[in-house]
N, C-alpha and C. Protein backbone atom coordinates (compact mmCIF):
# COMPACT_ATOMS: atom_id res chain seq x y z
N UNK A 1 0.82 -1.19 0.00
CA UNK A 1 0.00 0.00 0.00
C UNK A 1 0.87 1.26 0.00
N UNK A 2 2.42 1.39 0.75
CA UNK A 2 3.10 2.33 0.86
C UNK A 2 3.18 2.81 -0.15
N UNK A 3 4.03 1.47 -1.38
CA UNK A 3 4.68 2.14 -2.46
C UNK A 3 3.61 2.47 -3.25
N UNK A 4 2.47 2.01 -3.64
CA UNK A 4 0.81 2.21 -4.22
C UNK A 4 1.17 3.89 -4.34
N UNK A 5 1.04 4.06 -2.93
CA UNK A 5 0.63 5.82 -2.28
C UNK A 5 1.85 6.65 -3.04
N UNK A 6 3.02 6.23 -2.71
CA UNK A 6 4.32 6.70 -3.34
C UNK A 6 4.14 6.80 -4.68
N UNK A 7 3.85 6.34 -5.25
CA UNK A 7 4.22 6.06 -6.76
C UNK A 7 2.62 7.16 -7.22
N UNK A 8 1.55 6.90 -6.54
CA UNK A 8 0.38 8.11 -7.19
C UNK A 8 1.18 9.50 -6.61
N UNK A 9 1.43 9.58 -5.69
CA UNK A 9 2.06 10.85 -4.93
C UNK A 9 2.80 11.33 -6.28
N UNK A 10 4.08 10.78 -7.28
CA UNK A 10 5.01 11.16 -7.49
C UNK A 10 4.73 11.12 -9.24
N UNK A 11 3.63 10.42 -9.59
CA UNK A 11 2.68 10.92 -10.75
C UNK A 11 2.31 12.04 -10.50
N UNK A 12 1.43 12.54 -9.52
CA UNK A 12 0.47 13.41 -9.24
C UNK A 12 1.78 14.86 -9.17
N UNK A 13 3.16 14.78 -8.74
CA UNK A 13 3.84 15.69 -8.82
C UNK A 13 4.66 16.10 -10.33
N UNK A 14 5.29 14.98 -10.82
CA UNK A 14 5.46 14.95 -11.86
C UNK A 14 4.01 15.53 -13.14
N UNK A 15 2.84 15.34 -12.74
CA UNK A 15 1.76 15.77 -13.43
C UNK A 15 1.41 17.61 -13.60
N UNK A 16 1.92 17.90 -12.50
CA UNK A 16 1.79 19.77 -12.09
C UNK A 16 3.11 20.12 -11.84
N UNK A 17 4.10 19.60 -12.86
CA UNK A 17 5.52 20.61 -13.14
C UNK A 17 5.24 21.18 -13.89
N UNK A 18 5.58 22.62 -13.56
CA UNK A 18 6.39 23.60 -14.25
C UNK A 18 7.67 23.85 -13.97
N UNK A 19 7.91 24.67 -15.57
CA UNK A 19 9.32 25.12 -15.81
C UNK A 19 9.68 26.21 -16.54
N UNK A 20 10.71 26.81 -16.22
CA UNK A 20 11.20 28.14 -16.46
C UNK A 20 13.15 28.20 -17.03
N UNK A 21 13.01 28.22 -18.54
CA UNK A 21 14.35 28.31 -18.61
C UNK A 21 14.61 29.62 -19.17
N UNK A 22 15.99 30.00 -18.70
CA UNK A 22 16.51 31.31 -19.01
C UNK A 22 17.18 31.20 -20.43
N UNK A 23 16.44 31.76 -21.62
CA UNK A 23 17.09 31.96 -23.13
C UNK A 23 18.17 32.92 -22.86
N UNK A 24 18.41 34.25 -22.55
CA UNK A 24 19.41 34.95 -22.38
C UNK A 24 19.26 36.03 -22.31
N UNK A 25 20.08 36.77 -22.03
CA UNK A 25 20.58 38.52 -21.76
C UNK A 25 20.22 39.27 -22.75
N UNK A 26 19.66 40.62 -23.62
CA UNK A 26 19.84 41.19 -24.25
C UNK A 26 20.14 42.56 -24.26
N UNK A 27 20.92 43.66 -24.73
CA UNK A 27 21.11 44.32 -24.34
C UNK A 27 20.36 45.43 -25.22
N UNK A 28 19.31 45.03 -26.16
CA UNK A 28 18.63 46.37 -26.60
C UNK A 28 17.02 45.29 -26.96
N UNK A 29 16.28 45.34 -26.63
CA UNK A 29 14.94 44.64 -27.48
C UNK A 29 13.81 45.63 -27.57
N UNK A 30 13.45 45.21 -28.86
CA UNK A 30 12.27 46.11 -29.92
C UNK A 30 11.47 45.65 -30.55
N UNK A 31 10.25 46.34 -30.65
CA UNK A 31 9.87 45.59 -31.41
C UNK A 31 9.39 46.71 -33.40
N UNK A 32 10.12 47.40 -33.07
CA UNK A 32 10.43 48.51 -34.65
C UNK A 32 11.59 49.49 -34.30
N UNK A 33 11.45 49.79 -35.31
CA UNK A 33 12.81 51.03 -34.71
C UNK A 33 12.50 52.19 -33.59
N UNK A 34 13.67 52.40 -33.24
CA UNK A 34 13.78 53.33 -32.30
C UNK A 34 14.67 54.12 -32.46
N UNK A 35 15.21 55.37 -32.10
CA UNK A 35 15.99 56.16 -31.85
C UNK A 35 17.07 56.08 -30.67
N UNK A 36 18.23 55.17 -30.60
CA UNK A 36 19.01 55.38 -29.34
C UNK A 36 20.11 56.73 -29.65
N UNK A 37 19.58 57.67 -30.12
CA UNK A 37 20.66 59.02 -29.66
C UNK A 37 20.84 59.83 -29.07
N UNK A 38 19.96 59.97 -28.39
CA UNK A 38 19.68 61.03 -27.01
C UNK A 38 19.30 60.33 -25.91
N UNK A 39 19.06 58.78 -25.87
CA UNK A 39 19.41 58.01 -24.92
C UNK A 39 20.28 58.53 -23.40
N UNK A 40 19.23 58.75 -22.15
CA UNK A 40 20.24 58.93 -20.89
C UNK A 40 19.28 58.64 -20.25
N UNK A 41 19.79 58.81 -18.61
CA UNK A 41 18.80 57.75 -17.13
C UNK A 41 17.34 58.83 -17.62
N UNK A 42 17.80 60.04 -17.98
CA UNK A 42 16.33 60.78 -18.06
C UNK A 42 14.93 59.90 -18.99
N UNK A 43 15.93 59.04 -20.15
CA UNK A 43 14.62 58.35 -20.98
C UNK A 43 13.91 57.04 -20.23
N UNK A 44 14.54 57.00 -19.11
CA UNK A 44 14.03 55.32 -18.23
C UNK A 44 12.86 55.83 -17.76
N UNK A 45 12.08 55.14 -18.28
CA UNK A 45 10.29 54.81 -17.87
C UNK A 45 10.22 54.10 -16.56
N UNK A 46 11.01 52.77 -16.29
CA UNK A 46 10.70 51.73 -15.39
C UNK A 46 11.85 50.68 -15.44
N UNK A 47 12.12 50.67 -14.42
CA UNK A 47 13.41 49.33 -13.85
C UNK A 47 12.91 48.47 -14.17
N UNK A 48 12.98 47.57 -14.35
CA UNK A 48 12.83 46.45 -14.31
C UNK A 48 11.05 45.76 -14.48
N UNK A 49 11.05 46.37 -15.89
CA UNK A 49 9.47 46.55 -16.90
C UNK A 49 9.48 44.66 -17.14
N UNK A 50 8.19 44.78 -16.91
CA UNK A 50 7.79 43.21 -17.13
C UNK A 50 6.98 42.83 -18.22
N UNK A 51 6.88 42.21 -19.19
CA UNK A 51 6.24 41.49 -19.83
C UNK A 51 5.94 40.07 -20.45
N UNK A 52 4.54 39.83 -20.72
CA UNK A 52 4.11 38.83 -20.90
C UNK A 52 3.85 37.88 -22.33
N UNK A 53 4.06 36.71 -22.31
CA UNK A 53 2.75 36.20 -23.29
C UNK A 53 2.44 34.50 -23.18
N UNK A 54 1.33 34.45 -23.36
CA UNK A 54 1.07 32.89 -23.24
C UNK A 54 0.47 32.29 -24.36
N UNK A 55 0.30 30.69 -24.08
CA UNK A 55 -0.49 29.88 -25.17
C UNK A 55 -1.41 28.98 -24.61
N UNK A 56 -2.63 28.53 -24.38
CA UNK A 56 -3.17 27.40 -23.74
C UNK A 56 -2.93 26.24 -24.64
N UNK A 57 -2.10 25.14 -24.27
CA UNK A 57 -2.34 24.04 -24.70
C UNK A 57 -2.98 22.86 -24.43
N UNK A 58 -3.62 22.56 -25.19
CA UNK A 58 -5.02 21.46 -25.02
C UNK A 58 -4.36 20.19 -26.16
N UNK A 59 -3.94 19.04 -25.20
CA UNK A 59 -3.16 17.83 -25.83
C UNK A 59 -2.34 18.15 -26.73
N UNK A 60 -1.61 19.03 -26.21
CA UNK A 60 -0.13 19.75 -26.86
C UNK A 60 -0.46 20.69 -27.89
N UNK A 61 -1.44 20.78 -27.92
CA UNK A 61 -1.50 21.96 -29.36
C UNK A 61 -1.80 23.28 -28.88
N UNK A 62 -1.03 24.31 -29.57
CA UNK A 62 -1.10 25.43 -28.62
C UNK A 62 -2.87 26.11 -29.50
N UNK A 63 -3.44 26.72 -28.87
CA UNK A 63 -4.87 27.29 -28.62
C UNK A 63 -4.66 28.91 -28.94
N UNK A 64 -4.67 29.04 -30.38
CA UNK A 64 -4.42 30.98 -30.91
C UNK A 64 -2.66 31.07 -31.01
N UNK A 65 -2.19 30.04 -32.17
CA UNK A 65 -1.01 29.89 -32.24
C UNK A 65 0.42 30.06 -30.66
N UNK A 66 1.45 29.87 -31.16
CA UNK A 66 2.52 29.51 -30.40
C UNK A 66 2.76 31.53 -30.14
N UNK A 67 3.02 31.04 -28.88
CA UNK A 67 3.65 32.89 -28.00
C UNK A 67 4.99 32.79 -28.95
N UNK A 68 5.01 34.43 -28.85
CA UNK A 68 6.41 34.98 -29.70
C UNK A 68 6.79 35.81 -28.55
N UNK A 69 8.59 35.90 -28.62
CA UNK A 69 9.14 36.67 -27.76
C UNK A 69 8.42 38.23 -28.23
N UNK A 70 8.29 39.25 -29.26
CA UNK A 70 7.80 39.83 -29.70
C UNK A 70 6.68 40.37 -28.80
N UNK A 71 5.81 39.50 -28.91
CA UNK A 71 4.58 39.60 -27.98
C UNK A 71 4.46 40.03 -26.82
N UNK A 72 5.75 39.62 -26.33
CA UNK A 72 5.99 39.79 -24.99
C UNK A 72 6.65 41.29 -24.64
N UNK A 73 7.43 41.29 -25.66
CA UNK A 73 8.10 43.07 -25.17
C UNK A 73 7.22 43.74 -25.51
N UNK A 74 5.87 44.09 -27.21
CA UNK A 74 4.69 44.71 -26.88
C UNK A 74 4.32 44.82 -25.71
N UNK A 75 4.00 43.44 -24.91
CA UNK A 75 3.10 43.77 -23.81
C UNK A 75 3.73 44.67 -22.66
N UNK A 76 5.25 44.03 -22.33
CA UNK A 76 6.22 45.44 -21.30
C UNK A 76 5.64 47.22 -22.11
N UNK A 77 6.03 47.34 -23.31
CA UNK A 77 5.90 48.61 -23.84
C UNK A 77 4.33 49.25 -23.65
N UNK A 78 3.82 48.80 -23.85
CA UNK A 78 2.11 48.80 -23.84
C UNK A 78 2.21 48.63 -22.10
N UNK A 79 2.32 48.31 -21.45
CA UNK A 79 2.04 47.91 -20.13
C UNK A 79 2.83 49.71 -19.37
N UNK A 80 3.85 50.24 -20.12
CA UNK A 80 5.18 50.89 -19.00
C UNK A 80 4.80 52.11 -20.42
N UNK A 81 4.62 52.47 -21.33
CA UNK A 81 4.77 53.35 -22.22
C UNK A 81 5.73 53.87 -22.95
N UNK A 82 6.46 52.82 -23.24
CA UNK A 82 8.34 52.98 -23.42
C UNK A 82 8.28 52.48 -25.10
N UNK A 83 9.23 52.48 -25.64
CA UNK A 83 9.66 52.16 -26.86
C UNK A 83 10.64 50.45 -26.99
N UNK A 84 11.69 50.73 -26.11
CA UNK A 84 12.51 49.52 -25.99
C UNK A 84 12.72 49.64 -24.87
N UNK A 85 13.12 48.47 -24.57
CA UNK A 85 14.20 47.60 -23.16
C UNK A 85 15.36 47.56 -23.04
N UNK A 86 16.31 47.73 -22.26
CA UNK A 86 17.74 47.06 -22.05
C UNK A 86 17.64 46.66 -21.44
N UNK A 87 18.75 45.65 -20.91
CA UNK A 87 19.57 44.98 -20.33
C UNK A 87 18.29 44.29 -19.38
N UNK A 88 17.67 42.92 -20.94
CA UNK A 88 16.72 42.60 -21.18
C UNK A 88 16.90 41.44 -20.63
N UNK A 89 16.32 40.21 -19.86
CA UNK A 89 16.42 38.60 -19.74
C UNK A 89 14.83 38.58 -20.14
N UNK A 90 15.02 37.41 -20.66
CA UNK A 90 14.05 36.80 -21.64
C UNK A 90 13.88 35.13 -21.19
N UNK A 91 12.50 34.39 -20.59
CA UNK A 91 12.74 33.11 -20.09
C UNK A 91 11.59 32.68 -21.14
N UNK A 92 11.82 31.13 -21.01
CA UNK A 92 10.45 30.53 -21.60
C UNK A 92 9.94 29.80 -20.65
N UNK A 93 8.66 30.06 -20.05
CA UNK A 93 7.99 29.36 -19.49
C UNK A 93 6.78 27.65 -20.02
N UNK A 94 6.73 27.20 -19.06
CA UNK A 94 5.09 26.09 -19.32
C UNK A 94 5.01 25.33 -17.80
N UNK A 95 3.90 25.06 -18.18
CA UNK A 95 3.53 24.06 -17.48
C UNK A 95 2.49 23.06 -17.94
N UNK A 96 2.42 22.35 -17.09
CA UNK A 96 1.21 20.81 -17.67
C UNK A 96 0.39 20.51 -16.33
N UNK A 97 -0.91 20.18 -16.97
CA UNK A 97 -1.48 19.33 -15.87
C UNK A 97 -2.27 18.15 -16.72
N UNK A 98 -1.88 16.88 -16.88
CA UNK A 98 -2.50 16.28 -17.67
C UNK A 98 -2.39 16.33 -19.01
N UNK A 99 -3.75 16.68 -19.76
CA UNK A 99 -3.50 17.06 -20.92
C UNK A 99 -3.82 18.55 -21.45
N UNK A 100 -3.69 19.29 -20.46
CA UNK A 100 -3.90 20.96 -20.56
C UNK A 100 -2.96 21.07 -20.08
N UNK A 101 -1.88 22.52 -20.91
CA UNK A 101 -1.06 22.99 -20.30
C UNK A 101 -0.72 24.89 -20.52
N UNK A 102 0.40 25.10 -20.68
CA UNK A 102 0.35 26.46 -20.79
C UNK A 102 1.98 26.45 -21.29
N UNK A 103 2.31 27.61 -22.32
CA UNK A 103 3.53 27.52 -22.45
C UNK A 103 3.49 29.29 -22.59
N UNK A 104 4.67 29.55 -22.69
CA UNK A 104 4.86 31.29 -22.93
C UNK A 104 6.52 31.53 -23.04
N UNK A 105 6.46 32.86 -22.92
CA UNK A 105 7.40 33.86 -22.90
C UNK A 105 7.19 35.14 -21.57
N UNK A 106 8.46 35.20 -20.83
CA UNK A 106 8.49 36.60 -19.96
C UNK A 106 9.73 37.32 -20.14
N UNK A 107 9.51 38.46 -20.23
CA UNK A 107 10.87 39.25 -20.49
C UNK A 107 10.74 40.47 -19.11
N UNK A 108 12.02 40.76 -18.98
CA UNK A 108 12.07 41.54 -17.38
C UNK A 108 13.40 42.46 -17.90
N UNK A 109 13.35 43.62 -18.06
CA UNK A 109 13.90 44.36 -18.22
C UNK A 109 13.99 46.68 -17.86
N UNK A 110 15.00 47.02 -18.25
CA UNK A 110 15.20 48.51 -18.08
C UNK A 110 14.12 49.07 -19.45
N UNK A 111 12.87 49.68 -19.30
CA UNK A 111 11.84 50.29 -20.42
C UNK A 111 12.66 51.76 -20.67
N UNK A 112 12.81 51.97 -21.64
CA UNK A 112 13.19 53.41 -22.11
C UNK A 112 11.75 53.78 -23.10
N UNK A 113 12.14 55.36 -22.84
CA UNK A 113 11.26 56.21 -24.16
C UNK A 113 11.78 57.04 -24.96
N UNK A 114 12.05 56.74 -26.40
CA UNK A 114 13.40 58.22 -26.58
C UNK A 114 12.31 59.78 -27.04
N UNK A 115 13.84 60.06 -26.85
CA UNK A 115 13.10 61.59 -26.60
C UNK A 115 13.63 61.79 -27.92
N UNK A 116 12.13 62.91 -28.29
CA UNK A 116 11.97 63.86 -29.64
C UNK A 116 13.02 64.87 -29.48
């Protein structure tokens, strides 16, 4: 009966992992052009600007196509009112429960706005 209990226990954990890996550092992200020439601390909107994006997946198929990193710095810019990011980290997220899961993109970075 122990190992019975053990072994549903360690399905049932293995069943509600998530995971978060770090793609990497960037040191300028956009999503069109921008102006970095008058760039200084005066154009910083927000430290450490957050953005999002997700996908619902239903038996692995993502539900309103696959998240784009893209998506995700829109949503920081749109969220903080900035143009671009520096000194950008960028992760990919998911998780599962069964046969529903969730996958995405988060980016965490410095929001700038350049000045006219």
């Amino acid at each position: 009966m122990k190992k019975v209990f053990v072994c549903v226990m360690l399905a049932f954990v293995v069943a509600l992992s998530a995971c978060s890996q770090h793609l990497g550092n960037f040191s300028a992200l956009a999503t069109g052009t921008y102006d970095a020439k008058n760039i200084n601390s005066g154009s910083l909107v927000k430290k450490d600007a957050i953005g999002k994006t997700r996908s619902l997946l239903i038996l692995g198929f993502p539900i309103g196509g696959y998240p784009k990193i893209d998506e995700a710095v829109a949503d920081a810019q749109r969220q903080n009112n900035g143009d671009f990011m520096m000194n950008a980290s960028v992760y990919s997220t998911g998780w599962s429960i069964g046969l529903i899961g969730q996958i995405g993109y988060d980016i965490k970075g410095d929001m700038y706005k350049s000045q006219k």
